[in-house]
PDB file of N, CA and C in Angstrom:
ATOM      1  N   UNK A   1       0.827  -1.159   0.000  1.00  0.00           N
ATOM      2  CA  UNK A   1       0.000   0.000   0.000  1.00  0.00           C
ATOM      3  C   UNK A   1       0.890   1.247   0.000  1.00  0.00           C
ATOM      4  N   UNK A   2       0.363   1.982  -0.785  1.00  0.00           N
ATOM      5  CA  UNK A   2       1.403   3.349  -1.094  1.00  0.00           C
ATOM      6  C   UNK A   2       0.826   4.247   0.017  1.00  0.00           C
ATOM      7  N   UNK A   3       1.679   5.391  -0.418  1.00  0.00           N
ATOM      8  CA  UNK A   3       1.692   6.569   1.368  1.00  0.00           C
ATOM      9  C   UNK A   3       0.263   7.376   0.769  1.00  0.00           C
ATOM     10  N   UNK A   4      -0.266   7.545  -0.429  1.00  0.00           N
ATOM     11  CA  UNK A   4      -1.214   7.723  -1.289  1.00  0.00           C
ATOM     12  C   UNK A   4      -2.453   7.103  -1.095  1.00  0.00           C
ATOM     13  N   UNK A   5      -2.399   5.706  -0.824  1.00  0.00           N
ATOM     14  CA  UNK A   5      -3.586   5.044  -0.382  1.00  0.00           C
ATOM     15  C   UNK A   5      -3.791   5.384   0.997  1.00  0.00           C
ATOM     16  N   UNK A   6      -2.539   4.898   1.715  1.00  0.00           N
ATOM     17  CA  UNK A   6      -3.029   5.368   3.377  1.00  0.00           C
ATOM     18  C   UNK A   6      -3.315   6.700   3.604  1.00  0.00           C
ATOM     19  N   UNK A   7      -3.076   7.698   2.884  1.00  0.00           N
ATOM     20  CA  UNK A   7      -3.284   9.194   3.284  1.00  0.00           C
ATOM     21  C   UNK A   7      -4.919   8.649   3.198  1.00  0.00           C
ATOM     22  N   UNK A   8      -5.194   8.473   1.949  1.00  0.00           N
ATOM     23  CA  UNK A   8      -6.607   8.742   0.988  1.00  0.00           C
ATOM     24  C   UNK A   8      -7.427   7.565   2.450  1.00  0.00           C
ATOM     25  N   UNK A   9      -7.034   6.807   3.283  1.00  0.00           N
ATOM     26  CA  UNK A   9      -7.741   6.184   3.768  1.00  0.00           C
ATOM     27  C   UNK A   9      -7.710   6.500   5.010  1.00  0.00           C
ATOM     28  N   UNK A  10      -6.939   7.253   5.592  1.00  0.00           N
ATOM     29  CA  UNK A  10      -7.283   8.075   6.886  1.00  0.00           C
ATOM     30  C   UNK A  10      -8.042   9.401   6.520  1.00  0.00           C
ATOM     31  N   UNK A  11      -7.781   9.719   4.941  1.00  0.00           N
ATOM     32  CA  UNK A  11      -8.568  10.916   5.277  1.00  0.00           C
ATOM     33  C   UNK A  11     -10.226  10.186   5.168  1.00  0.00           C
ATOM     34  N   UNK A  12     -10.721   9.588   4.531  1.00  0.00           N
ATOM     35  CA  UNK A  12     -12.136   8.563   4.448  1.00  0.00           C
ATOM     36  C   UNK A  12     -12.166   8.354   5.761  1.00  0.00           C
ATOM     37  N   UNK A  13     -11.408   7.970   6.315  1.00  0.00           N
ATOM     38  CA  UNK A  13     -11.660   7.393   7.924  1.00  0.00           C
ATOM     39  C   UNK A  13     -12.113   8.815   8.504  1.00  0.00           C
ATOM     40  N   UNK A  14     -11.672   9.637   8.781  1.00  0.00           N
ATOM     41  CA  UNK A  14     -11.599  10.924   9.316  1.00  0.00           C
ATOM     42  C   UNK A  14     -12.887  11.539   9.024  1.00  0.00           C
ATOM     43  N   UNK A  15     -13.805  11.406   7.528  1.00  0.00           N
ATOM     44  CA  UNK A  15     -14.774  11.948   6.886  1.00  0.00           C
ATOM     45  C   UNK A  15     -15.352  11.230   7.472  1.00  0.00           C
ATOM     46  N   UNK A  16     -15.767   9.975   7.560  1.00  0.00           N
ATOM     47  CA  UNK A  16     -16.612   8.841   8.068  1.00  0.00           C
ATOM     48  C   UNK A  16     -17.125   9.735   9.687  1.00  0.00           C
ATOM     49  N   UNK A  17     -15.691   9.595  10.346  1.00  0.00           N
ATOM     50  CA  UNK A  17     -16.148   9.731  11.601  1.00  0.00           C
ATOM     51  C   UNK A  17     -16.526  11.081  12.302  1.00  0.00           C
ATOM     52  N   UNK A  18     -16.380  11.879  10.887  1.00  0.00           N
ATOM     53  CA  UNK A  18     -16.897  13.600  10.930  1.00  0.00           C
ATOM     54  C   UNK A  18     -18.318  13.452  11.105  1.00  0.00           C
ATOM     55  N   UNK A  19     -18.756  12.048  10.025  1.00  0.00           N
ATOM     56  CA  UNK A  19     -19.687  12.631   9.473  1.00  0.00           C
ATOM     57  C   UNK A  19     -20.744  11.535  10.304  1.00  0.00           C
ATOM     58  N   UNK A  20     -20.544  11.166  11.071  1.00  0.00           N
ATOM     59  CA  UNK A  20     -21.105  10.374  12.716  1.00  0.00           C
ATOM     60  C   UNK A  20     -20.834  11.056  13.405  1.00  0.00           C
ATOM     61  N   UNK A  21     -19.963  11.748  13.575  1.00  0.00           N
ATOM     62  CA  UNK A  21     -20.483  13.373  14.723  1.00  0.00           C
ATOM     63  C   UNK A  21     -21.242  13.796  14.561  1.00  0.00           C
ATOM     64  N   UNK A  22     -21.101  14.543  13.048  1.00  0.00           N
ATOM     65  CA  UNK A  22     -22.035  15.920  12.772  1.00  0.00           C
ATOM     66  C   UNK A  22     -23.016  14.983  12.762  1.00  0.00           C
ATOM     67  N   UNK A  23     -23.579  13.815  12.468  1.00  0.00           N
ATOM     68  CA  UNK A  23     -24.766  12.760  12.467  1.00  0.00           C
ATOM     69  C   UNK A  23     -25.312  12.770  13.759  1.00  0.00           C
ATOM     70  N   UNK A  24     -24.834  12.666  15.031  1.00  0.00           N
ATOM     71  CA  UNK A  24     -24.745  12.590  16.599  1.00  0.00           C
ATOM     72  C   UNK A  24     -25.285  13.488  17.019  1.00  0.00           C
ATOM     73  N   UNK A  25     -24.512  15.213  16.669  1.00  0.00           N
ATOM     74  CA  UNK A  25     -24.637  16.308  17.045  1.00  0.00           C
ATOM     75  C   UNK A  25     -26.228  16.979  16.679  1.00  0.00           C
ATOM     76  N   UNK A  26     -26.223  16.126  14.892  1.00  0.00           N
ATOM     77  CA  UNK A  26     -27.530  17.368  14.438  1.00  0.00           C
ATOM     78  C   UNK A  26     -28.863  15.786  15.234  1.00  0.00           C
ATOM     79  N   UNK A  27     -28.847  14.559  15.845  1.00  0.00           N
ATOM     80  CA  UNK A  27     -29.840  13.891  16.173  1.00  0.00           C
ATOM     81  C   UNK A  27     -30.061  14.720  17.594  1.00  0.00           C
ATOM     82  N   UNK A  28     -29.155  15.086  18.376  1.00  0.00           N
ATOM     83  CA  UNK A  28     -28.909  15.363  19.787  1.00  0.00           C
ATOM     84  C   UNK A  28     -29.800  17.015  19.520  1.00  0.00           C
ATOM     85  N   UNK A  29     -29.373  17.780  18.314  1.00  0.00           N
ATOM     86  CA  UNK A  29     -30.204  18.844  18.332  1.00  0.00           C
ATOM     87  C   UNK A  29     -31.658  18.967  17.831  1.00  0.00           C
ATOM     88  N   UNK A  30     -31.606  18.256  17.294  1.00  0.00           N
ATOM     89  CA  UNK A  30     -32.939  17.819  16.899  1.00  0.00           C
ATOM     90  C   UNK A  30     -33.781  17.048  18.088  1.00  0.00           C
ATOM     91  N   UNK A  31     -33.397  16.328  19.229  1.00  0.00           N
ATOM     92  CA  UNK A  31     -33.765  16.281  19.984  1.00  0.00           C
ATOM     93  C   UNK A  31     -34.369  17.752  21.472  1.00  0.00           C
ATOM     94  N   UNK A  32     -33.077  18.128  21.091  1.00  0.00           N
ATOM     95  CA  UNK A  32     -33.434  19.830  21.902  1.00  0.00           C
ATOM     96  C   UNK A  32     -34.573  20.958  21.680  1.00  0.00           C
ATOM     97  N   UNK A  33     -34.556  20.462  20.109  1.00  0.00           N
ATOM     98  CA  UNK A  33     -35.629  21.491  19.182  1.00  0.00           C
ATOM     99  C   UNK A  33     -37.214  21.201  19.632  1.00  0.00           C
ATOM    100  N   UNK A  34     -37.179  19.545  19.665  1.00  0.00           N
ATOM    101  CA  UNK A  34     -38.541  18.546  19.780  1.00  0.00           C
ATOM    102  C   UNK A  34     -39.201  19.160  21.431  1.00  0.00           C
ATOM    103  N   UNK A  35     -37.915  19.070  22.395  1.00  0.00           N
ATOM    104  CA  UNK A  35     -37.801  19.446  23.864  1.00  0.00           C
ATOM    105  C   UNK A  35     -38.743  20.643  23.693  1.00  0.00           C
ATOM    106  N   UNK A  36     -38.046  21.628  22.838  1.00  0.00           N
ATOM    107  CA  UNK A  36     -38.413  23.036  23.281  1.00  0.00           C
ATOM    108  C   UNK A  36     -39.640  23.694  22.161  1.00  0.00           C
ATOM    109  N   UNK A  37     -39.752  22.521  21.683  1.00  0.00           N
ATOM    110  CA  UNK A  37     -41.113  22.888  20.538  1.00  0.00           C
ATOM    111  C   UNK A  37     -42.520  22.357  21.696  1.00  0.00           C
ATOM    112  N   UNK A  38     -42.266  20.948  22.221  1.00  0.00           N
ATOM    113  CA  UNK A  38     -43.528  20.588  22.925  1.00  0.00           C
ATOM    114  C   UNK A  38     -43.328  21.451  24.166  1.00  0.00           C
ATOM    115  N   UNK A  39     -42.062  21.899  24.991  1.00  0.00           N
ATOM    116  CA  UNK A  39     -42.522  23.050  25.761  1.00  0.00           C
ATOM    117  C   UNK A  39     -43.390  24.268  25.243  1.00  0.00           C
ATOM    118  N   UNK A  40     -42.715  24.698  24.162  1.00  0.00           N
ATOM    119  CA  UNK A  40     -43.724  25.965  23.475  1.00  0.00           C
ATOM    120  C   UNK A  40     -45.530  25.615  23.479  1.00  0.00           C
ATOM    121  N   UNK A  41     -45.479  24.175  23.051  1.00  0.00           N
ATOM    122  CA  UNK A  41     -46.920  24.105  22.726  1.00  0.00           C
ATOM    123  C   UNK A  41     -47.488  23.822  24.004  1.00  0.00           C
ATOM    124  N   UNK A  42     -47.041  23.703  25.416  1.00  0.00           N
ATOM    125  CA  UNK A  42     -47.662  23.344  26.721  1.00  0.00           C
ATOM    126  C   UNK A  42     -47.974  24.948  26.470  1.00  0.00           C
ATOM    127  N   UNK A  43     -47.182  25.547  26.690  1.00  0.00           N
ATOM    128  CA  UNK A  43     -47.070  27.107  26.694  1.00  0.00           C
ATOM    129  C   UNK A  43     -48.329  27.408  26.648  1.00  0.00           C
ATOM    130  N   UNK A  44     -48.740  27.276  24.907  1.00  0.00           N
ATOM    131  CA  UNK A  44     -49.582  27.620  24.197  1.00  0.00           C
ATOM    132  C   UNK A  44     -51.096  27.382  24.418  1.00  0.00           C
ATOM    133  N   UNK A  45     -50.939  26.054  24.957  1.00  0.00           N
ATOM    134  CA  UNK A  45     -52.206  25.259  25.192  1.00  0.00           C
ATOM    135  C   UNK A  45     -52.726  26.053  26.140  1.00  0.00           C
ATOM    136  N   UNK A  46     -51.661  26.378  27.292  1.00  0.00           N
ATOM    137  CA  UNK A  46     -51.930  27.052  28.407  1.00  0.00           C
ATOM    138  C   UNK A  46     -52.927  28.712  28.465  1.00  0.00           C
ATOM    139  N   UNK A  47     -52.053  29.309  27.349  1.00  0.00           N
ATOM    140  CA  UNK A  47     -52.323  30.775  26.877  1.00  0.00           C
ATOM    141  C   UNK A  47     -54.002  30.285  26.475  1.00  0.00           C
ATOM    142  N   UNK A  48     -53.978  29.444  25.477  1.00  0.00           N
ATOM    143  CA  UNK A  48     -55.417  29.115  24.939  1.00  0.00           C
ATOM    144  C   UNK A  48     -56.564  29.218  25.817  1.00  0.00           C
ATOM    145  N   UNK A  49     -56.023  28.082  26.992  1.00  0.00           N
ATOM    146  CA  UNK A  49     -56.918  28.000  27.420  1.00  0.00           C
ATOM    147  C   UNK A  49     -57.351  29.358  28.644  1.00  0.00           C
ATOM    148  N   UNK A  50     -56.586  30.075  28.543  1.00  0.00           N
ATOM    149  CA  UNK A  50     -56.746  31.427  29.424  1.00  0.00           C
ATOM    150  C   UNK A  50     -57.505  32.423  28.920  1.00  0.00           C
ATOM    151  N   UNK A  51     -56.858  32.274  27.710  1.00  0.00           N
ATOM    152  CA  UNK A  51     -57.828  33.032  26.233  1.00  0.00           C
ATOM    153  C   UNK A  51     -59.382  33.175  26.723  1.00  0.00           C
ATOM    154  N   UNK A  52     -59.710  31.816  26.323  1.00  0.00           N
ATOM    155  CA  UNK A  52     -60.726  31.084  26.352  1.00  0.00           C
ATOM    156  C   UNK A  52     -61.691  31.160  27.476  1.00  0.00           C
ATOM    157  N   UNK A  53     -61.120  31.446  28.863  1.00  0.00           N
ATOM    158  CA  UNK A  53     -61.822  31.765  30.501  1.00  0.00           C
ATOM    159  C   UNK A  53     -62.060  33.199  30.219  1.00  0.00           C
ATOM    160  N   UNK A  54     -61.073  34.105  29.752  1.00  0.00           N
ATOM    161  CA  UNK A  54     -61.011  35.472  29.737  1.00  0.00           C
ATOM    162  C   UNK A  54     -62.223  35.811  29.081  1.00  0.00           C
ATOM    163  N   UNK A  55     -62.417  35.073  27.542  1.00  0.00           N
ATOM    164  CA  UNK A  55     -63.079  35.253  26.596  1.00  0.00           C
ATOM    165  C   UNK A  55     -64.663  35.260  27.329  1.00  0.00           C
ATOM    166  N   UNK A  56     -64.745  33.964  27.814  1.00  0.00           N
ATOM    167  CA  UNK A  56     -66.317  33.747  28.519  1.00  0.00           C
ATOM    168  C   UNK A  56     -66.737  34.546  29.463  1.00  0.00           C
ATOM    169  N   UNK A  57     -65.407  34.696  30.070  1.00  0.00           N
ATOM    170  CA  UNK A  57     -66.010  35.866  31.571  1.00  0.00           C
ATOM    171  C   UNK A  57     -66.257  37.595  30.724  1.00  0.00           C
ATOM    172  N   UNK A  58     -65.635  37.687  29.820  1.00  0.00           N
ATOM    173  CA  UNK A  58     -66.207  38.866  28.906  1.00  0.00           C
ATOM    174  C   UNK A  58     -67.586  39.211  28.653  1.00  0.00           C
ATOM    175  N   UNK A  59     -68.082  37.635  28.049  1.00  0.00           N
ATOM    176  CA  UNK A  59     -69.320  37.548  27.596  1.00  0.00           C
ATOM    177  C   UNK A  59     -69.938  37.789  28.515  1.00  0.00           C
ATOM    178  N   UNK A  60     -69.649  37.126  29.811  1.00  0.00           N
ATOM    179  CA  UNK A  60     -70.101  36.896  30.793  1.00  0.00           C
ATOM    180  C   UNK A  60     -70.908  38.293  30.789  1.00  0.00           C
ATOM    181  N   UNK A  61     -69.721  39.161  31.515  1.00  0.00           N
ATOM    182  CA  UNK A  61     -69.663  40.594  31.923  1.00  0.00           C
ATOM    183  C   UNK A  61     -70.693  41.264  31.121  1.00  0.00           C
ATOM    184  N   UNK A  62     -70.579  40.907  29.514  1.00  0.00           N
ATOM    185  CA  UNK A  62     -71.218  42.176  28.443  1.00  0.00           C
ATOM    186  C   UNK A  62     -72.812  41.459  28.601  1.00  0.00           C
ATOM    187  N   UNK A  63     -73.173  40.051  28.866  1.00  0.00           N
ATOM    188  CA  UNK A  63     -74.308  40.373  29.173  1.00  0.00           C
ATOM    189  C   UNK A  63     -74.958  41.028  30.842  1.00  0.00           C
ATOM    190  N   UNK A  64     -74.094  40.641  31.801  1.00  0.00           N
ATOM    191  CA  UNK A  64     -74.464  40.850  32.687  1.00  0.00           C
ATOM    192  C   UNK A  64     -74.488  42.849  33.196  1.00  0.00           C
ATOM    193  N   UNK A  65     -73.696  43.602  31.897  1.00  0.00           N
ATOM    194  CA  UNK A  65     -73.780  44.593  31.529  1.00  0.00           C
ATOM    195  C   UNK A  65     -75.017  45.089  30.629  1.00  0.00           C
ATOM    196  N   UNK A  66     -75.817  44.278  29.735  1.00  0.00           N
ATOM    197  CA  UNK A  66     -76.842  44.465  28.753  1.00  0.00           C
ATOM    198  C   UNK A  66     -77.964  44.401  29.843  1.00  0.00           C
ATOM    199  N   UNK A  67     -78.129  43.426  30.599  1.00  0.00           N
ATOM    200  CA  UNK A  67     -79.191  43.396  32.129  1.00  0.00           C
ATOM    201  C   UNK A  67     -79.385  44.378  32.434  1.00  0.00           C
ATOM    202  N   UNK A  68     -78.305  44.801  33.466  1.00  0.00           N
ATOM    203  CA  UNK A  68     -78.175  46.212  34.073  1.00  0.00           C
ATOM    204  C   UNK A  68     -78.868  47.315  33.373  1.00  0.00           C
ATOM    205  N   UNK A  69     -78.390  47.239  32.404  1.00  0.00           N
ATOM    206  CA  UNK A  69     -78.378  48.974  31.192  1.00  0.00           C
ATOM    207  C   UNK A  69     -80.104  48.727  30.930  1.00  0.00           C
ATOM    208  N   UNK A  70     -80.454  47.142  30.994  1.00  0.00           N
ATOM    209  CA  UNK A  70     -82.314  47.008  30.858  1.00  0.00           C
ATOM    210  C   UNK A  70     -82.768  47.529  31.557  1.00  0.00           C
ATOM    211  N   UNK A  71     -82.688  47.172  33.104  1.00  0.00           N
ATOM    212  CA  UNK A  71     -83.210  47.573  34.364  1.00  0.00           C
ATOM    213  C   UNK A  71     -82.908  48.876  34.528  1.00  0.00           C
ATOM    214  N   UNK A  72     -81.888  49.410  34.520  1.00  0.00           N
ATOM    215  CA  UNK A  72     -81.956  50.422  34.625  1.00  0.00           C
ATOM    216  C   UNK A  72     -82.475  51.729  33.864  1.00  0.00           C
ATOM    217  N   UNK A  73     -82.864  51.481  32.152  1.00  0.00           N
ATOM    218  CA  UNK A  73     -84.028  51.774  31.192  1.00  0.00           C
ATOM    219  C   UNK A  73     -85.296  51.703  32.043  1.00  0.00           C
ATOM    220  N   UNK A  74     -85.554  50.715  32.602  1.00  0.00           N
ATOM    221  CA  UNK A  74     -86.827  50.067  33.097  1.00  0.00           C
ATOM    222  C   UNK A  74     -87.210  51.110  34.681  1.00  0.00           C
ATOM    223  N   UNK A  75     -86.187  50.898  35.580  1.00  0.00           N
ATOM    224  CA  UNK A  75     -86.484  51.907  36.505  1.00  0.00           C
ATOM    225  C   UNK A  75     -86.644  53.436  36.596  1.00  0.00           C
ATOM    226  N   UNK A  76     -85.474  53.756  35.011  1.00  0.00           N
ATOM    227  CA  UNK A  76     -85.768  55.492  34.808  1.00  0.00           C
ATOM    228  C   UNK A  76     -86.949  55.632  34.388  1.00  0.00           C
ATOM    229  N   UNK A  77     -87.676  55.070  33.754  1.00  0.00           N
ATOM    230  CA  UNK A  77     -89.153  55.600  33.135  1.00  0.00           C
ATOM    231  C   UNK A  77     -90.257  54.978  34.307  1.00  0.00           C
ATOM    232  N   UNK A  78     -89.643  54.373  35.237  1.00  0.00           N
ATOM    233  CA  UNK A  78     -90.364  53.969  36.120  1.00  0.00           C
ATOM    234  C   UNK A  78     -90.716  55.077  37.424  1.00  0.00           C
ATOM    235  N   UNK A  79     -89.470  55.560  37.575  1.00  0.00           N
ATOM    236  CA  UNK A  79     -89.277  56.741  38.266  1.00  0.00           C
ATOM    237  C   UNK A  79     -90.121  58.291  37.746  1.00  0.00           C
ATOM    238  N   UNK A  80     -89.785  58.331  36.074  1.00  0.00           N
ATOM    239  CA  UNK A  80     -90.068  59.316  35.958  1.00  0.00           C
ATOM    240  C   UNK A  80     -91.905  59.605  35.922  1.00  0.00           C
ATOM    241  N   UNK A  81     -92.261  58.160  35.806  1.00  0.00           N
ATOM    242  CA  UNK A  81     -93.616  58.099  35.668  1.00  0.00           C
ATOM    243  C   UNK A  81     -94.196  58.370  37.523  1.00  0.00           C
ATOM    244  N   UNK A  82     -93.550  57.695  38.030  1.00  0.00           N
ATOM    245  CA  UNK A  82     -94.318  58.142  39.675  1.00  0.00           C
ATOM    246  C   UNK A  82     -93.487  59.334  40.217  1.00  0.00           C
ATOM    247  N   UNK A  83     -92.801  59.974  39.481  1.00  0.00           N
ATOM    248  CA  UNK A  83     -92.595  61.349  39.588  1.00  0.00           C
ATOM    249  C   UNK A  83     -93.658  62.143  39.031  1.00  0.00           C
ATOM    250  N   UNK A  84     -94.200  61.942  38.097  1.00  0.00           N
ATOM    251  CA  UNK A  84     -95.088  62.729  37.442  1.00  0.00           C
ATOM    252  C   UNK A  84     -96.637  62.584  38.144  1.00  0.00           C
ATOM    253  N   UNK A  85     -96.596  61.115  38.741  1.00  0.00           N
ATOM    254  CA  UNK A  85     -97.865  60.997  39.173  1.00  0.00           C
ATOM    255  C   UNK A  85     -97.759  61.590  40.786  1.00  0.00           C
ATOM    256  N   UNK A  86     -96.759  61.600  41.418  1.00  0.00           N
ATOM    257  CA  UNK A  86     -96.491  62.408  42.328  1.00  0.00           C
ATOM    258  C   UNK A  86     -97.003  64.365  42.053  1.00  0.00           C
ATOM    259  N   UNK A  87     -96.260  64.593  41.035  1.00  0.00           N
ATOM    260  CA  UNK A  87     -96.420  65.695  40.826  1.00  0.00           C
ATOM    261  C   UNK A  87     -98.168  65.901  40.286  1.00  0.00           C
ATOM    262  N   UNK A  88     -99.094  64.948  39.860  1.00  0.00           N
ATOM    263  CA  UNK A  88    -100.087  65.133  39.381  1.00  0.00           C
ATOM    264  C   UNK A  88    -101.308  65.422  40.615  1.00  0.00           C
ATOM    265  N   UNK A  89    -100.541  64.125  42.216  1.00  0.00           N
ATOM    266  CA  UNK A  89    -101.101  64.503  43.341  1.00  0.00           C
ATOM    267  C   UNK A  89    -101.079  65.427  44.144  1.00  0.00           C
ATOM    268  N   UNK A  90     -99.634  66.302  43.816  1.00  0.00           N
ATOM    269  CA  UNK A  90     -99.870  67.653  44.878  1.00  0.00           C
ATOM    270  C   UNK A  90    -100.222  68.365  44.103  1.00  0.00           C
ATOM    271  N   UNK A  91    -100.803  68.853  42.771  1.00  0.00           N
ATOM    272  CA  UNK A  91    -101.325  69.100  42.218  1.00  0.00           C
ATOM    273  C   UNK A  91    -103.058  69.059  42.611  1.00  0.00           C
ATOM    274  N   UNK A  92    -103.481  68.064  42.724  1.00  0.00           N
ATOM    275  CA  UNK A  92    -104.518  67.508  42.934  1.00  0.00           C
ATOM    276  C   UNK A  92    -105.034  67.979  44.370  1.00  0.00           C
ATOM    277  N   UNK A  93    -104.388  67.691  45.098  1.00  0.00           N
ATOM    278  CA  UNK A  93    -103.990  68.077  46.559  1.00  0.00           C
ATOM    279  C   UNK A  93    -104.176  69.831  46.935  1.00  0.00           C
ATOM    280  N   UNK A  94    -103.558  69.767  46.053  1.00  0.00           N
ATOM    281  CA  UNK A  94    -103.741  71.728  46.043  1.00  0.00           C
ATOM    282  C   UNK A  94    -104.737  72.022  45.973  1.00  0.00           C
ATOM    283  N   UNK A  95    -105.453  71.195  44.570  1.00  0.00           N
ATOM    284  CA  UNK A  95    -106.712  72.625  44.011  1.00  0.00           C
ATOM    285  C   UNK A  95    -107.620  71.625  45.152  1.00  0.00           C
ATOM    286  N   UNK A  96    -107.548  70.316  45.666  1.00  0.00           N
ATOM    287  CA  UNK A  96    -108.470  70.424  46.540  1.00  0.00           C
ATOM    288  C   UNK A  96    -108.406  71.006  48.270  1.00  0.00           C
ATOM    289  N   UNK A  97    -107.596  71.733  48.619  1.00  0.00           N
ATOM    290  CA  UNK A  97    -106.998  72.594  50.099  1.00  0.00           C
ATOM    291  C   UNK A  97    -108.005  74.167  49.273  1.00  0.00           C
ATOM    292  N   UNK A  98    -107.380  74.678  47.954  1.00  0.00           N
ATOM    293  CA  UNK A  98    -108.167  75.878  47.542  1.00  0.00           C
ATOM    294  C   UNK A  98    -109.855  75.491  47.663  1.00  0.00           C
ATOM    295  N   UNK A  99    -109.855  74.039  47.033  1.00  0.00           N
ATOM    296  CA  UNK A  99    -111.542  74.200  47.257  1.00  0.00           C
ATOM    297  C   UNK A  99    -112.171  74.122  48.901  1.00  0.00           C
ATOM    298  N   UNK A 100    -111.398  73.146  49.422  1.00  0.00           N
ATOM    299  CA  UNK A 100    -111.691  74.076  50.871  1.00  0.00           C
ATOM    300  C   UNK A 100    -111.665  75.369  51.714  1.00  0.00           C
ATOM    301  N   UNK A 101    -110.798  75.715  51.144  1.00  0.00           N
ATOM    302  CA  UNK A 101    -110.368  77.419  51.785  1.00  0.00           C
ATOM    303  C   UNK A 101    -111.740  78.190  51.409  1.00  0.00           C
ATOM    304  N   UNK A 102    -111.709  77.749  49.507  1.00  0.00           N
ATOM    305  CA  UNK A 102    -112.773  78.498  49.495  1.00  0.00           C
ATOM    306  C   UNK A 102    -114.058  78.394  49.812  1.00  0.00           C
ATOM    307  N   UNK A 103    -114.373  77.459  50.246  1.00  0.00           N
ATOM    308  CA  UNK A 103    -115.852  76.633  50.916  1.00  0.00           C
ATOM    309  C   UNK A 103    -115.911  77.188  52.660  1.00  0.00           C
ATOM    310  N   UNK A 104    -114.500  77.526  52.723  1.00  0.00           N
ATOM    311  CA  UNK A 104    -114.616  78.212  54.464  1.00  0.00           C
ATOM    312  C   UNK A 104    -114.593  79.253  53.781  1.00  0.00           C
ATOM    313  N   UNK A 105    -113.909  80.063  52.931  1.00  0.00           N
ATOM    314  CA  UNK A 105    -114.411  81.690  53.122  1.00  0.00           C
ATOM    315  C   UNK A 105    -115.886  81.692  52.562  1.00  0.00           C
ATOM    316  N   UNK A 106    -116.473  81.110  51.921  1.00  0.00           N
ATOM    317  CA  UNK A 106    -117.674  81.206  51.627  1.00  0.00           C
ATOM    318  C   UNK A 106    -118.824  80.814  52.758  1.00  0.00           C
TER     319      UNK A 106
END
């Protein structure tokens, strides 16, 4: 065997066992990636499902806000109506004190 073959066959040897590292190295990172991809998606699931509570208690809120804003429609004209009927009794009240007054001055 010439110094030509053995060069040419340590350097093959050398490539071989480069190339079962870099083989080693990119399985080992590819393992790290997998690690930190299904962490991301716990992450995510997590965010979702927070989303998702936030989202309902919103609804929650905007109807339990649409209620309110009813009732409270419902009590202003409720008010303003026995305000008025208030105001229709001292009214009432009045001209009947004048029809007495005037039944005593008469």
């Amino acid at each position: 065997m010439g110094t030509f073959e053995a060069v040419a066959m340590v350097a093959a040897l050398g490539l071989m066992f480069a190339a079962v590292g870099a083989k080693i190295m990119m399985a080992q990172l590819i393992t790290r990636m997998k690690t930190q991809i299904s962490q991301v998606a716990q992450v995510q699931q997590g965010a979702m499902g927070r989303l998702k509570m936030v989202q309902s208690q919103k609804k929650i809120g905007e109807k339990n806000k649409a209620v309110l804003t009813t009732k409270k429609t419902k009590l202003a004209k409720k008010l303003s109506r026995l305000k008025k009927e208030i105001g229709e009794m001292k009214e009432e009240q009045q001209a009947r004190r004048q029809r007495t007054e005037m039944r005593k001055v008469d």
